[in-house]
N, C-alpha and C. Protein backbone atom coordinates (compact mmCIF):
# COMPACT_ATOMS: atom_id res chain seq x y z
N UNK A 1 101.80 80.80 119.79
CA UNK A 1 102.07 82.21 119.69
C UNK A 1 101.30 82.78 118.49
N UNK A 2 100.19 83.54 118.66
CA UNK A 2 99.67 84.22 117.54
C UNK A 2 100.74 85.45 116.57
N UNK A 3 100.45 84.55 115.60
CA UNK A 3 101.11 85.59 114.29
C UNK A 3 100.64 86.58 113.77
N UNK A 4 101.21 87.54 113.27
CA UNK A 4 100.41 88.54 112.88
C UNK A 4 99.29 88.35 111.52
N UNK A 5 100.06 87.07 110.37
CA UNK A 5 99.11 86.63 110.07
C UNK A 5 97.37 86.10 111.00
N UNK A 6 97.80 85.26 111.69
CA UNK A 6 96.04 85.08 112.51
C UNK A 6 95.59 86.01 113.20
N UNK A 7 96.46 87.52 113.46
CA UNK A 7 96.07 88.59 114.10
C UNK A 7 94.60 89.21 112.65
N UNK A 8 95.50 89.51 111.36
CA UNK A 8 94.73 89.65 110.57
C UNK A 8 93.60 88.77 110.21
N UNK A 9 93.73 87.48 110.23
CA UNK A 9 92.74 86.55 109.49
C UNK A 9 91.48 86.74 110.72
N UNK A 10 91.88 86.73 111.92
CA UNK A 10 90.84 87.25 113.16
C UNK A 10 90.19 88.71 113.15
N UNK A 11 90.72 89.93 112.32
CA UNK A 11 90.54 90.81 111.99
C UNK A 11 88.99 91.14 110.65
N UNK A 12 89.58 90.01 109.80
CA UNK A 12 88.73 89.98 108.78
C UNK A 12 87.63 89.06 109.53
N UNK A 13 87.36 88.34 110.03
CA UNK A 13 86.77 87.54 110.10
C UNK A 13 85.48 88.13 111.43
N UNK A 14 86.30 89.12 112.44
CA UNK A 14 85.52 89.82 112.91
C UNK A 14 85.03 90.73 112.31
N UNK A 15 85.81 91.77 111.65
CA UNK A 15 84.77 92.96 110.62
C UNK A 15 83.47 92.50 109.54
N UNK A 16 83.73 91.02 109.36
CA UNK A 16 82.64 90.52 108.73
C UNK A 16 82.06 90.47 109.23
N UNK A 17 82.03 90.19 110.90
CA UNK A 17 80.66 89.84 112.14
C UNK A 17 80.36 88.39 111.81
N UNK A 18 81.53 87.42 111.88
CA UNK A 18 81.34 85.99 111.62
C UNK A 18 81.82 85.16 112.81
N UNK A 19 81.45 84.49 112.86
CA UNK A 19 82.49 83.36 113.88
C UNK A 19 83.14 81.90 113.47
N UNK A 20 84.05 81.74 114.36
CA UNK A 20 84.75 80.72 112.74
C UNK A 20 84.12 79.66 112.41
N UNK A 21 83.29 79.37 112.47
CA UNK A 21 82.50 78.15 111.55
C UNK A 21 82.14 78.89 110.42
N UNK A 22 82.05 80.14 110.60
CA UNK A 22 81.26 80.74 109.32
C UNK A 22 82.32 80.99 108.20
N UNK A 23 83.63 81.71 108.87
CA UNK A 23 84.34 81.47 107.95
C UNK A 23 85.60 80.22 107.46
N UNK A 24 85.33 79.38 108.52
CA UNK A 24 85.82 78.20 108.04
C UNK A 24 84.97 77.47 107.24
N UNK A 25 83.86 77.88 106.93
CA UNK A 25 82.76 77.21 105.93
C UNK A 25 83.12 77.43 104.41
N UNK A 26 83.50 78.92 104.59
CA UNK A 26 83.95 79.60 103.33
C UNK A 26 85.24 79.04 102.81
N UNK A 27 86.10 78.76 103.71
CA UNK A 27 87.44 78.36 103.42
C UNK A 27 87.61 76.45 103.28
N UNK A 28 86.65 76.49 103.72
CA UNK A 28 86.42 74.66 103.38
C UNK A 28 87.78 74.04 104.03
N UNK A 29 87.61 74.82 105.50
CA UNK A 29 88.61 73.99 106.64
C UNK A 29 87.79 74.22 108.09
N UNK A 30 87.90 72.84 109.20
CA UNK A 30 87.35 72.84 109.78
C UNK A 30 87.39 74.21 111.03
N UNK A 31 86.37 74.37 111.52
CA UNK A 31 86.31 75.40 113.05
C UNK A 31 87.81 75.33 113.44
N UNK A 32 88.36 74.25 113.81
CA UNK A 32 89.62 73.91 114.79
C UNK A 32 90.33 74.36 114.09
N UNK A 33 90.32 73.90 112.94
CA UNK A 33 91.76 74.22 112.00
C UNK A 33 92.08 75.81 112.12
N UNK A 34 90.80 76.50 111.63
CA UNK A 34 90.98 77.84 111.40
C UNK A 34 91.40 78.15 112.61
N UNK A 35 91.31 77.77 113.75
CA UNK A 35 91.03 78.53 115.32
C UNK A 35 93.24 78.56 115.32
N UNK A 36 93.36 77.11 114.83
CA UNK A 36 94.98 76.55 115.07
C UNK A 36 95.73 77.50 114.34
N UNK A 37 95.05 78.48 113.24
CA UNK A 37 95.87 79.06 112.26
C UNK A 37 95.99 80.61 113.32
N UNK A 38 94.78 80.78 113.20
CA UNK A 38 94.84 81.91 114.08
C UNK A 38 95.54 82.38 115.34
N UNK A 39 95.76 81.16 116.17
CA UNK A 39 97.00 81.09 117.24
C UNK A 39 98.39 80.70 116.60
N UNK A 40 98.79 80.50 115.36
CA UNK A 40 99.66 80.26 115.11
C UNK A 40 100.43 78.92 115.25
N UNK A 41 99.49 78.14 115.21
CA UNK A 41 99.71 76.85 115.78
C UNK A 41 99.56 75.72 114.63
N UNK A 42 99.35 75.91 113.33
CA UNK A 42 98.90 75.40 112.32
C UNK A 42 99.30 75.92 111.13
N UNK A 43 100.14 75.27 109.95
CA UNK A 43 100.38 76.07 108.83
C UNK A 43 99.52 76.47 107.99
N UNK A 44 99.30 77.53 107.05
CA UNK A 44 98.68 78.16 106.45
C UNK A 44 98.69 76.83 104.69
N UNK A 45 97.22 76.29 104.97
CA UNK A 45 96.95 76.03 103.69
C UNK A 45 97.79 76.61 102.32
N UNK A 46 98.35 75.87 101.46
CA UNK A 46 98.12 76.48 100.13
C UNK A 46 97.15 77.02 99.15
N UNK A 47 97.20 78.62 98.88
CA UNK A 47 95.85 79.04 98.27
C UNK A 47 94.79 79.61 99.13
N UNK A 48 95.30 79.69 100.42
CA UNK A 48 94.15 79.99 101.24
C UNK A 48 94.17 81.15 101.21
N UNK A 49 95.20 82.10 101.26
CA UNK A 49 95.57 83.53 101.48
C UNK A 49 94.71 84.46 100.15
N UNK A 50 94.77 83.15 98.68
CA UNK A 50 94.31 83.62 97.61
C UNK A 50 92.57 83.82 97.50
N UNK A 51 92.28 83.24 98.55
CA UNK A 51 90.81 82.31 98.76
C UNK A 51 90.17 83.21 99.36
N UNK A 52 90.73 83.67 100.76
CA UNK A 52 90.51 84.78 101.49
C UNK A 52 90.31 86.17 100.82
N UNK A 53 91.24 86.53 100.03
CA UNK A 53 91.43 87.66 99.38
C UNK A 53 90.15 88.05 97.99
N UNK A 54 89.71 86.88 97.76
CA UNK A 54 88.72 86.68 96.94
C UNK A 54 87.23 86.61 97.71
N UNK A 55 86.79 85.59 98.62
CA UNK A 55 86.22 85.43 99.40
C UNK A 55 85.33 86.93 100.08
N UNK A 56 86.73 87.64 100.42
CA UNK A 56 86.07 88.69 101.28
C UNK A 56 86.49 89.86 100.66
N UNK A 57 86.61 90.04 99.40
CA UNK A 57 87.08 91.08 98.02
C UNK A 57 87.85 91.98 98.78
N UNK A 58 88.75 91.59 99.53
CA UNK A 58 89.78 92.80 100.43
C UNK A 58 90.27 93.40 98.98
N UNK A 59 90.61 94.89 100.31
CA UNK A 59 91.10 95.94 98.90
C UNK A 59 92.73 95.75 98.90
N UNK A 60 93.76 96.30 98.06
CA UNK A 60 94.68 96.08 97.96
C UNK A 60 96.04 96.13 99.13
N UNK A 61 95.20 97.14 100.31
CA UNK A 61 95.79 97.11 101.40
C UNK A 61 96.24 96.04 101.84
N UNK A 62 94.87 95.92 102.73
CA UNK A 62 95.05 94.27 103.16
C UNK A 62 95.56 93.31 102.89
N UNK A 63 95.27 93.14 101.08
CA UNK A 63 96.20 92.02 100.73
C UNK A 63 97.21 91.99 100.59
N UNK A 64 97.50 93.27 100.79
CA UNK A 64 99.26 92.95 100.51
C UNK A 64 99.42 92.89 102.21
N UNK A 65 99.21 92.50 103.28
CA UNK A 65 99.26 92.86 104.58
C UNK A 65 99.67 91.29 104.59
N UNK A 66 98.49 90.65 104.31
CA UNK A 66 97.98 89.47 104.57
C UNK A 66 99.15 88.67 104.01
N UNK A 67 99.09 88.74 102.57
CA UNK A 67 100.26 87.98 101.66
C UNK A 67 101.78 88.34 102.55
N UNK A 68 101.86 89.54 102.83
CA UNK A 68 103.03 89.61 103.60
C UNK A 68 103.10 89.28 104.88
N UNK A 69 102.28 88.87 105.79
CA UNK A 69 102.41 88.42 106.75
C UNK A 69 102.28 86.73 106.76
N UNK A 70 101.89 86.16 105.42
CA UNK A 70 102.04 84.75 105.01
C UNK A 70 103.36 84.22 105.04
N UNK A 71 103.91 84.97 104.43
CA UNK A 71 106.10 85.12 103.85
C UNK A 71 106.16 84.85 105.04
N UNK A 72 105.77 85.85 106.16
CA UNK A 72 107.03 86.05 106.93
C UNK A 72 106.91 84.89 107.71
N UNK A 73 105.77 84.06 107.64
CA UNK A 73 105.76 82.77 108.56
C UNK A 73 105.88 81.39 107.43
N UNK A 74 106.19 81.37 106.44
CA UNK A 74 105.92 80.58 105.55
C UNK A 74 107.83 80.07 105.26
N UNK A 75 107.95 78.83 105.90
CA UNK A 75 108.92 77.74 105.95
C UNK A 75 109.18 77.13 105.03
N UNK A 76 107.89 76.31 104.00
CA UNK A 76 108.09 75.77 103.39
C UNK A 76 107.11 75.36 102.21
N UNK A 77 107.40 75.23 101.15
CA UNK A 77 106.61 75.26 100.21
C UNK A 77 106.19 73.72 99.75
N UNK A 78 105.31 73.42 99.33
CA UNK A 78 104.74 72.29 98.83
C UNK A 78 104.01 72.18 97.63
N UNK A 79 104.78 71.71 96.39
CA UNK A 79 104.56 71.74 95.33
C UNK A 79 103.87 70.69 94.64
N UNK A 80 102.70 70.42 94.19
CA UNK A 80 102.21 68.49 93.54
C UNK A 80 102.92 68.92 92.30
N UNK A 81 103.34 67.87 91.71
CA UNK A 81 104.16 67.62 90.61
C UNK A 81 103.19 66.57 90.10
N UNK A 82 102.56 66.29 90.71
CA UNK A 82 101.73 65.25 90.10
C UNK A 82 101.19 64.94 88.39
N UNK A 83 100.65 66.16 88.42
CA UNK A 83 99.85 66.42 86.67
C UNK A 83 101.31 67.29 85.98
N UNK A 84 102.35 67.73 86.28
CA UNK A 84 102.74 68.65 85.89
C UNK A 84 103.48 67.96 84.62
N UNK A 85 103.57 68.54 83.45
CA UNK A 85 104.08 67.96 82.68
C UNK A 85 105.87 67.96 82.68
N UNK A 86 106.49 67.45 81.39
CA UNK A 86 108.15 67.43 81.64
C UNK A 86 108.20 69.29 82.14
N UNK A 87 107.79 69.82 81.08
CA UNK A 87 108.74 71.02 81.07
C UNK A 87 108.43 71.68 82.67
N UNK A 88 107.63 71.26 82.86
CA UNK A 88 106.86 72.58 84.00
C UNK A 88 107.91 71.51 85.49
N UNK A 89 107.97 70.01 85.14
CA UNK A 89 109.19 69.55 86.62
C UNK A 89 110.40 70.42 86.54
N UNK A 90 111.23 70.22 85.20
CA UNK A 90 112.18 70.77 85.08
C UNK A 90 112.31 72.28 86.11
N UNK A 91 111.25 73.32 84.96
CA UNK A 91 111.30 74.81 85.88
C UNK A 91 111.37 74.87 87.29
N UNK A 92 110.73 73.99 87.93
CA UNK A 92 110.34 74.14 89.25
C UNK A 92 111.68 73.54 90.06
N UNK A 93 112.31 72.13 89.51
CA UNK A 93 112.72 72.03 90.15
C UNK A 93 114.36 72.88 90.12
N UNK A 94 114.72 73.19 88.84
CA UNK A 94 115.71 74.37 88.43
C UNK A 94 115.81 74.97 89.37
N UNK A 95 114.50 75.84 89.58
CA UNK A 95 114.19 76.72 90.27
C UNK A 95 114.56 76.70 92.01
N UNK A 96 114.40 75.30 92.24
CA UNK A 96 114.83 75.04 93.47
C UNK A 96 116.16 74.93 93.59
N UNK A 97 116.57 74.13 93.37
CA UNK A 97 117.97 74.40 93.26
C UNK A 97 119.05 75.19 93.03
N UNK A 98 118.87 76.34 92.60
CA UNK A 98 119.65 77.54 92.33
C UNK A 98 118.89 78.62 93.08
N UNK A 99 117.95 78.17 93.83
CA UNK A 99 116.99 79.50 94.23
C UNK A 99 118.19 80.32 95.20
N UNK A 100 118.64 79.68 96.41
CA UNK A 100 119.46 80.83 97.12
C UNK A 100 120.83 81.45 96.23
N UNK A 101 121.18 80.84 95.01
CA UNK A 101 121.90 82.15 94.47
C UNK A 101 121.48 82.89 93.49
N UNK A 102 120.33 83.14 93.21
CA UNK A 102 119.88 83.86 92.53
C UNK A 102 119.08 85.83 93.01
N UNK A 103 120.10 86.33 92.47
CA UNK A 103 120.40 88.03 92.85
C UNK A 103 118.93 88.31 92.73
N UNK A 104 119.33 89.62 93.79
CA UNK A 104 117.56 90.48 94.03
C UNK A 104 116.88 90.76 92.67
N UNK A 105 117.68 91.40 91.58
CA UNK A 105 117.16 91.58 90.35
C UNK A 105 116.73 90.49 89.47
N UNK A 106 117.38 89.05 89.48
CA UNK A 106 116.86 87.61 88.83
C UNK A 106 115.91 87.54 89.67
N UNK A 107 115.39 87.34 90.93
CA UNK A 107 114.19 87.13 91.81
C UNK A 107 112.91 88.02 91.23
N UNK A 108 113.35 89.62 90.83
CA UNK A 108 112.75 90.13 90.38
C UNK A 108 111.82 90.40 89.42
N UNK A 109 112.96 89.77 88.14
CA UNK A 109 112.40 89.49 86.83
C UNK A 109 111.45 88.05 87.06
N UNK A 110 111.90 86.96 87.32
CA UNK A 110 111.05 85.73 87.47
C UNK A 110 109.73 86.22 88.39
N UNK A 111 110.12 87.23 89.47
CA UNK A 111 108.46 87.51 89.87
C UNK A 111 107.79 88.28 89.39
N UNK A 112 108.28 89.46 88.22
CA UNK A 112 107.59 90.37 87.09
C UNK A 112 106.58 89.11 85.68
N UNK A 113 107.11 88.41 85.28
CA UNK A 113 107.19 86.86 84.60
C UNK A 113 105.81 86.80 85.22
N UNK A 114 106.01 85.92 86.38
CA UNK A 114 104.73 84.98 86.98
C UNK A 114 103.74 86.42 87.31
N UNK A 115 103.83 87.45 87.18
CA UNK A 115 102.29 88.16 87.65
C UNK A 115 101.75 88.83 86.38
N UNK A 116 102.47 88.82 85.34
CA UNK A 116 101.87 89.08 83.81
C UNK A 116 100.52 88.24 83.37
C-alpha cells in the first residue's frame, strides 16, 4: 500500500526528472529498495528523510510534509548505543521508559532542547 510518505518521495524524485537509480544513487540505497519504500513496502532508513531534505535543498514546506509523513508511518525507532558514552545510554534509555507518560508540554520542552 503506498504511503503518503512514497507518494512524496515519488514526487520529488519526479520534479527532479530522475528515475530511481538516480536517486537511489544519491541516497546510497539500492533501485529496489527505494522502489519498496515508495510502495510502502519497506521501512524508511534512519537519516534518510534528513538526506533527502539536504540532497534536494527542499524548502520548508515540503519538509515538514515529508518529516510528517515519516511519523505517521514510523513504528519504531532504532538507536546504536554502540559509541555512546555512560551519560548519553542513561538519557536515551530514561527517555524510553517514561516516554508514554510524559505530558504534551514535557514532550515539548525536550523537543525545544534537541532543535537549539
Amino acid at each position: 500500500m503506498v504511503t503518503e510518505y512514497g507518494k512524496l518521495l515519488r514526487k520529488i524524485r519526479i520534479d527532479h526528472d530522475e528515475i530511481l537509480k538516480d536517486m537511489a544513487g544519491k541516497l546510497e540505497i539500492t533501485s529496489a529498495y527505494l522502489s519498496s519504500i515508495e510502495n510502502g513496502n519497506r521501512p524508511i532508513p534512519i537519516n534518510m528523510t534528513r538526506t533527502i531534505v539536504a540532497e534536494y535543498d527542499l524548502d520548508d514546506l515540503m519538509e515538514g510534509k515529508l518529516f510528517a509523513a515519516e511519523d505517521s508511518i514510523r513504528k519504531n525507532v532504532e538507536i546504536n548505543l554502540n559509541t555512546a558514552n555512560q551519560s548519553q545510554k542513561t538519557v536515551v534509555l530514561s527517555l524510553a521508559r517514561q516516554f508514554e507518560q510524559l505530558t504534551d508540554e514535557q514532550l515539548e520542552k525536550i523537543r525545544q532542547i534537541l532543535e537549539e
